[in-house]
Protein backbone atom coordinates (compact mmCIF):
# COMPACT_ATOMS: atom_id res chain seq x y z
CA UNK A 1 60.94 15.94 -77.19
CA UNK A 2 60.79 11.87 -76.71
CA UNK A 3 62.75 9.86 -78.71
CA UNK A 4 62.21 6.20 -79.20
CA UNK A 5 64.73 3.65 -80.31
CA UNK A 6 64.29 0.06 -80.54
CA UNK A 7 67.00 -2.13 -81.56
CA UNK A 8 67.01 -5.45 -82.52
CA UNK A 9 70.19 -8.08 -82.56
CA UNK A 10 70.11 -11.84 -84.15
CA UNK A 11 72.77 -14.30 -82.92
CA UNK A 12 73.85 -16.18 -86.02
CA UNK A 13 74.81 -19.28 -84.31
CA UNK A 14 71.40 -20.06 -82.58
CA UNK A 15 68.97 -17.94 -84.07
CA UNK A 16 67.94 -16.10 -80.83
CA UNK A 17 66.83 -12.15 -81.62
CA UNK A 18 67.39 -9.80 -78.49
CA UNK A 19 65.17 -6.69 -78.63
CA UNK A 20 66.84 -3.28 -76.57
CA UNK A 21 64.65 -0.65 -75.87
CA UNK A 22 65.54 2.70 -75.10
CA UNK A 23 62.98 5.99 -74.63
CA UNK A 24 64.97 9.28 -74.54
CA UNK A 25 62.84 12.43 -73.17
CA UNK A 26 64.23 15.84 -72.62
CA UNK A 27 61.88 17.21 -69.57
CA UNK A 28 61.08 20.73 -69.16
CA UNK A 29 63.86 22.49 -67.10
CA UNK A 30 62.85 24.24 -64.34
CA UNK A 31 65.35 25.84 -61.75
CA UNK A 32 64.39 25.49 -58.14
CA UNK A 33 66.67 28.49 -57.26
CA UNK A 34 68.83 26.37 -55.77
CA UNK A 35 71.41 28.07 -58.11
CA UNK A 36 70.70 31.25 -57.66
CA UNK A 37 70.99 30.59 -53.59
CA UNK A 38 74.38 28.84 -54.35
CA UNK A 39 75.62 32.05 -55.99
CA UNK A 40 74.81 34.24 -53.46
CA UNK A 41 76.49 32.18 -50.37
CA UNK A 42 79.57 32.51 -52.74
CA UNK A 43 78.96 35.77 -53.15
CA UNK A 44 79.03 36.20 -49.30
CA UNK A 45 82.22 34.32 -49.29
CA UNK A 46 84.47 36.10 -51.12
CA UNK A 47 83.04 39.50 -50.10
CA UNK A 48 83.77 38.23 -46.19
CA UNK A 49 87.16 36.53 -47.42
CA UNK A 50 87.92 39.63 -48.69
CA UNK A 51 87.30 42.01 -45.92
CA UNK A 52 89.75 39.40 -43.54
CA UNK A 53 92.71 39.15 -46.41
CA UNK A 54 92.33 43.53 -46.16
CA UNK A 55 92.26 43.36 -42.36
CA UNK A 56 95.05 41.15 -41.80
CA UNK A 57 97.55 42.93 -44.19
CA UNK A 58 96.44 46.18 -41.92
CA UNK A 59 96.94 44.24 -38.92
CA UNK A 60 100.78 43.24 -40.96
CA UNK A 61 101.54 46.75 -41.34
CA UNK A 62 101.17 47.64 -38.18
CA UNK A 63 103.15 44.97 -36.83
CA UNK A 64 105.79 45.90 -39.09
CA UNK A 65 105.86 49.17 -38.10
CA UNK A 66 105.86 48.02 -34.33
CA UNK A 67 108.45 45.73 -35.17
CA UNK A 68 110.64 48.81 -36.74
CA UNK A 69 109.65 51.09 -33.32
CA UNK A 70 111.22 48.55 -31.47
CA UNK A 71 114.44 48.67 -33.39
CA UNK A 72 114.96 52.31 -33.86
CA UNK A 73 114.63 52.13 -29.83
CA UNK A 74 116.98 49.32 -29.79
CA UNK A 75 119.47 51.93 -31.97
CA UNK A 76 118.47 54.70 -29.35
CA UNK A 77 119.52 52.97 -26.71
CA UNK A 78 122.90 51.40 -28.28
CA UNK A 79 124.09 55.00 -29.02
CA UNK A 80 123.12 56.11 -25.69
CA UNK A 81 125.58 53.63 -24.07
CA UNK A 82 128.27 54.23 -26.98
CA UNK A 83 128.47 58.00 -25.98
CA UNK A 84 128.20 57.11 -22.03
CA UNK A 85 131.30 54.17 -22.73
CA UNK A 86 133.17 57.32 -24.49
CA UNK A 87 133.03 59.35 -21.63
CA UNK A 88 133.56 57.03 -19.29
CA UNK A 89 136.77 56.64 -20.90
CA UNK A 90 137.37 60.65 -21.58
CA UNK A 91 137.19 60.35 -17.66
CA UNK A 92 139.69 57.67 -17.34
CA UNK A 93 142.33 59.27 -19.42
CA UNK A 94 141.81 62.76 -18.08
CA UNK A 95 142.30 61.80 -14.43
């Protein structure tokens, strides 16, 4: 659809009429597929951004339950000197 518009403006002081014209048309649309291609890298995106978040929350866990290894060790170990301090000391006062 074209639309034409012509507009015309008189200056009262010196008589002078200024013409505008303007021509609207609304084109036929046609997509390139540039869109479509546009939604599909984002598709890729967030299906790839997705698969890291999952990974690195596995990769999380399993530091955390490294990181709790570690300290149940740590407790081993502390009890394993507590009892060898006690009897060291049983000795001491036995002798």
């Amino acid at each position: 659809m074209t639309e034409e518009r012509i507009t015309e403006t008189r200056d009262p002081a010196t008589g002078d009429t200024h013409t505008t014209h303007t021509v609207i048309t609304d084109g036929d649309r046609r997509g390139g597929g540039s869109g479509w291609l546009i939604a599909i890298v984002l598709l890729i995106a967030v299906v790839a951004g997705f698969f890291i978040f999952s990974n690195m929350s596995g990769s999380e866990v399993a530091k955390d339950n490294a990181i709790a290894d570690a300290a149940s060790d740590v407790g081993n170990a502390a009890q394993q000197v507590g009892d060898a301090a006690q009897d060291a000391a049983d000795n001491l006062n036995t002798n």
